[in-house]
C-alpha atoms as a PDB file:
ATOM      1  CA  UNK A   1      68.536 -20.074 -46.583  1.00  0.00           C
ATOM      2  CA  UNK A   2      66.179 -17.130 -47.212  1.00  0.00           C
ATOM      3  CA  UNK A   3      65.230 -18.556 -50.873  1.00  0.00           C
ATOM      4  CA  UNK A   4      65.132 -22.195 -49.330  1.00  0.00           C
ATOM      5  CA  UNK A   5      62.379 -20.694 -47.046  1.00  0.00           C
ATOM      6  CA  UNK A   6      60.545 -18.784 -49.799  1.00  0.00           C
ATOM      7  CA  UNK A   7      60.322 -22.196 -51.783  1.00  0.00           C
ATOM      8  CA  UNK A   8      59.309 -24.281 -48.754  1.00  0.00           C
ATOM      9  CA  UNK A   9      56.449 -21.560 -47.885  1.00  0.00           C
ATOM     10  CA  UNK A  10      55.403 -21.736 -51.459  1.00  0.00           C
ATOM     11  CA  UNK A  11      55.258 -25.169 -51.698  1.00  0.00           C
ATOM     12  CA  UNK A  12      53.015 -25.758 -49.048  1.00  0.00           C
ATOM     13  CA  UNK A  13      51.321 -22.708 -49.461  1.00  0.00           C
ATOM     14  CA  UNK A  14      50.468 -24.521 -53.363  1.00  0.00           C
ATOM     15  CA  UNK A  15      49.495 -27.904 -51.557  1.00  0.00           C
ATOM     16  CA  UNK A  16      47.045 -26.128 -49.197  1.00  0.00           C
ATOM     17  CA  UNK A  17      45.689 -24.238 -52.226  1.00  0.00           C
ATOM     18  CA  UNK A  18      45.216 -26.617 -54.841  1.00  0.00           C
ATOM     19  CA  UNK A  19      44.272 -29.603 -52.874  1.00  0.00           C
ATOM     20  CA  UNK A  20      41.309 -27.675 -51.719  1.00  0.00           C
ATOM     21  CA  UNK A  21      39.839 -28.367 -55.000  1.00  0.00           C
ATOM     22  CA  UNK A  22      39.918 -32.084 -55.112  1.00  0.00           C
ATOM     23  CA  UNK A  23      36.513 -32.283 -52.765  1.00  0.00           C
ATOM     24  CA  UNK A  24      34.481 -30.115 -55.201  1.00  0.00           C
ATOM     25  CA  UNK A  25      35.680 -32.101 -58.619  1.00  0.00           C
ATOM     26  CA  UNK A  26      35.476 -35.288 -56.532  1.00  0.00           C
ATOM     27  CA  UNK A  27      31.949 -34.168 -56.197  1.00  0.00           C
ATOM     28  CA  UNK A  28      31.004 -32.759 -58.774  1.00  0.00           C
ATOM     29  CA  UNK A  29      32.030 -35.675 -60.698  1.00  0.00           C
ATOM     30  CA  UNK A  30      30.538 -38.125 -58.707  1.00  0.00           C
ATOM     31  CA  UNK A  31      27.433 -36.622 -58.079  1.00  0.00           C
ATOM     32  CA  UNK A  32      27.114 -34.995 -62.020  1.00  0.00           C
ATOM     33  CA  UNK A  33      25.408 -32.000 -60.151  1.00  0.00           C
ATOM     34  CA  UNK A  34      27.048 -28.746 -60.696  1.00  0.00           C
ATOM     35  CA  UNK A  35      23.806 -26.763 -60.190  1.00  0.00           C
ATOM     36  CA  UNK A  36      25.132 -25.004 -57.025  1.00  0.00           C
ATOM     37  CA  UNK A  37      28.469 -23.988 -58.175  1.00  0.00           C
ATOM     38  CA  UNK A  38      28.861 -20.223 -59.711  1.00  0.00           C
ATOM     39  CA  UNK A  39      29.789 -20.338 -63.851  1.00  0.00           C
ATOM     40  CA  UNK A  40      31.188 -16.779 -63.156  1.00  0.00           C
ATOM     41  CA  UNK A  41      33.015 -17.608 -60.513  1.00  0.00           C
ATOM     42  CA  UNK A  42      35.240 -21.104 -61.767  1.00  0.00           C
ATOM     43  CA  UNK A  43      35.556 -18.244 -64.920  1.00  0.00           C
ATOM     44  CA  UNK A  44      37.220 -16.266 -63.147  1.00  0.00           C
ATOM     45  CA  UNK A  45      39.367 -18.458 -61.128  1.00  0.00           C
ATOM     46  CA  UNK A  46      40.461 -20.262 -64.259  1.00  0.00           C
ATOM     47  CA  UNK A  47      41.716 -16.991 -65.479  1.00  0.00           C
ATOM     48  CA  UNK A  48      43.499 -16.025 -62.445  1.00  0.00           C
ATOM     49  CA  UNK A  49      45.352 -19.503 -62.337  1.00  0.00           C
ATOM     50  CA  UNK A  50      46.036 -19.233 -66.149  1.00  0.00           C
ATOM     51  CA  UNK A  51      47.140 -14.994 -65.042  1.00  0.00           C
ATOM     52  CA  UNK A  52      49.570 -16.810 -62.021  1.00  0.00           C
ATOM     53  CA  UNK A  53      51.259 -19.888 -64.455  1.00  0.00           C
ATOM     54  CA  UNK A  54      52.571 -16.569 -66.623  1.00  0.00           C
ATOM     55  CA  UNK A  55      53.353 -14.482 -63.957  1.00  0.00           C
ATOM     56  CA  UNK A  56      55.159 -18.168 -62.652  1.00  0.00           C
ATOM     57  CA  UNK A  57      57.255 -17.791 -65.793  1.00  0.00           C
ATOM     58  CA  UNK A  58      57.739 -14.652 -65.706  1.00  0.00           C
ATOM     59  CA  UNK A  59      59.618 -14.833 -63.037  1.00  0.00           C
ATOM     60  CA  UNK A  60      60.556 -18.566 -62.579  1.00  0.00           C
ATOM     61  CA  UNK A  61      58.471 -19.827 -60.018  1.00  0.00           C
ATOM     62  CA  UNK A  62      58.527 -23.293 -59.913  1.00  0.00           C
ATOM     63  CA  UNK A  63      55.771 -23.221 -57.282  1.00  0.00           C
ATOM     64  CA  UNK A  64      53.608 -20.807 -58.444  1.00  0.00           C
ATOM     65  CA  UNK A  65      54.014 -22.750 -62.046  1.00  0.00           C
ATOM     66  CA  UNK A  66      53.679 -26.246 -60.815  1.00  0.00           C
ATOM     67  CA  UNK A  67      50.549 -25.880 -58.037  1.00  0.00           C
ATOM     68  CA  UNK A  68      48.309 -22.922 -60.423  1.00  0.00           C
ATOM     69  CA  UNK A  69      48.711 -25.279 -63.186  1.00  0.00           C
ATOM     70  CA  UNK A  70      47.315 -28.138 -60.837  1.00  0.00           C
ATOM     71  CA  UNK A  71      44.763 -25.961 -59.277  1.00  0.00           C
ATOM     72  CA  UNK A  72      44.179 -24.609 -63.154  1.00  0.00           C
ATOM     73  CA  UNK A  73      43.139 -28.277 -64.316  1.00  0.00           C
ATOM     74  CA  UNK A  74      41.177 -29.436 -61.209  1.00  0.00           C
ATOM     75  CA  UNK A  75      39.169 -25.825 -61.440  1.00  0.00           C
ATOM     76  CA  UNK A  76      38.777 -25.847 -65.218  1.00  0.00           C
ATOM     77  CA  UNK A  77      37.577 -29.738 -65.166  1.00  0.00           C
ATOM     78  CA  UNK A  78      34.657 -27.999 -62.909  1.00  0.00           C
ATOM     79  CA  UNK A  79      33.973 -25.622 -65.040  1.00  0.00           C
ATOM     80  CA  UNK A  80      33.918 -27.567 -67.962  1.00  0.00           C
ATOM     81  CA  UNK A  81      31.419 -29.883 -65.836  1.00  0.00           C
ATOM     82  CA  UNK A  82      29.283 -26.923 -64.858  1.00  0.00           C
ATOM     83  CA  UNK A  83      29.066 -25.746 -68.716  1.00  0.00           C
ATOM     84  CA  UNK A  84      28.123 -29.249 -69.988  1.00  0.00           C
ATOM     85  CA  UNK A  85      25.657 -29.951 -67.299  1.00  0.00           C
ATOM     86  CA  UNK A  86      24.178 -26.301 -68.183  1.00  0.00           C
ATOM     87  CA  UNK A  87      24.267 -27.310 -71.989  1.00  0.00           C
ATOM     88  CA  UNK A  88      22.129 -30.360 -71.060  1.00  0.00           C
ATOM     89  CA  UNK A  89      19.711 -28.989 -69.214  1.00  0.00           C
ATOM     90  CA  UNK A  90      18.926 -26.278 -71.904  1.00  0.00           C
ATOM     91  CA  UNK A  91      18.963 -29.251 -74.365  1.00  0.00           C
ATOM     92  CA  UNK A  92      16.253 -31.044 -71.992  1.00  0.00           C
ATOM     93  CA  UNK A  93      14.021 -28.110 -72.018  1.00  0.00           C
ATOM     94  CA  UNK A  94      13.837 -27.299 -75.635  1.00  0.00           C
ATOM     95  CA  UNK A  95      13.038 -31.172 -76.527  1.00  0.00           C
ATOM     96  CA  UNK A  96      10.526 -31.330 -73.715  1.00  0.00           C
ATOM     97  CA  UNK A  97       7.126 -30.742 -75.425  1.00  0.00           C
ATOM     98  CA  UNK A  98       5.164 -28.062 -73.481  1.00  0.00           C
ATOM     99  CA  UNK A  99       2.050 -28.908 -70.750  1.00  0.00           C
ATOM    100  CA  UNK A 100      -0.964 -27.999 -72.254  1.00  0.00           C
ATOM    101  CA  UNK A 101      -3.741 -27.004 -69.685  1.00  0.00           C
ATOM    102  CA  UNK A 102      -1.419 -27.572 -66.192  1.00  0.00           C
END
């Protein structure tokens, strides 16, 4: 019963976790405006879900495998987003030709 529990808590604790996500890619993918959202941060996050699929393994999970690799593709699709916007707006201001006299 105890490892019944364990999987039950895990599984909705995964849920809570990864559907949290879903408003800020919704967003962000809706809107194309990632200009609020912190590089650094989604970097990090992305590592720590790609850190919590091995530890998943590691130890055979099945909900920390199943919902960090969820929550890993939702989170990396913003920071792949937030990367390409920032790669376009770099490319805008190098072709832009520069004010003279303003």
């Amino acid at each position: 019963m105890e490892a019944y529990l364990a999987t039950l808590i895990g599984t909705v604790a995964g849920i809570c976790s990864t559907t949290s996500f879903v408003p800020q890619v919704w967003k962000s993918w809706r809107e194309n405006d990632t200009g609020a959202i912190s590089k650094r941060m989604y970097v990090v996050t992305v590592s720590a879900f790609s850190l919590w699929i091995v530890y998943g393994v590691m130890i055979w999970s099945l909900p920390i495998i199943v919902f960090n690799a969820l929550s890993l593709m939702l989170s990396g699709s913003v920071l792949v987003m937030k990367l390409r916007n920032l790669r376009r707006a770099r490319r805008r201001a190098r072709t832009r030709p520069a004010e003279i006299g303003s």
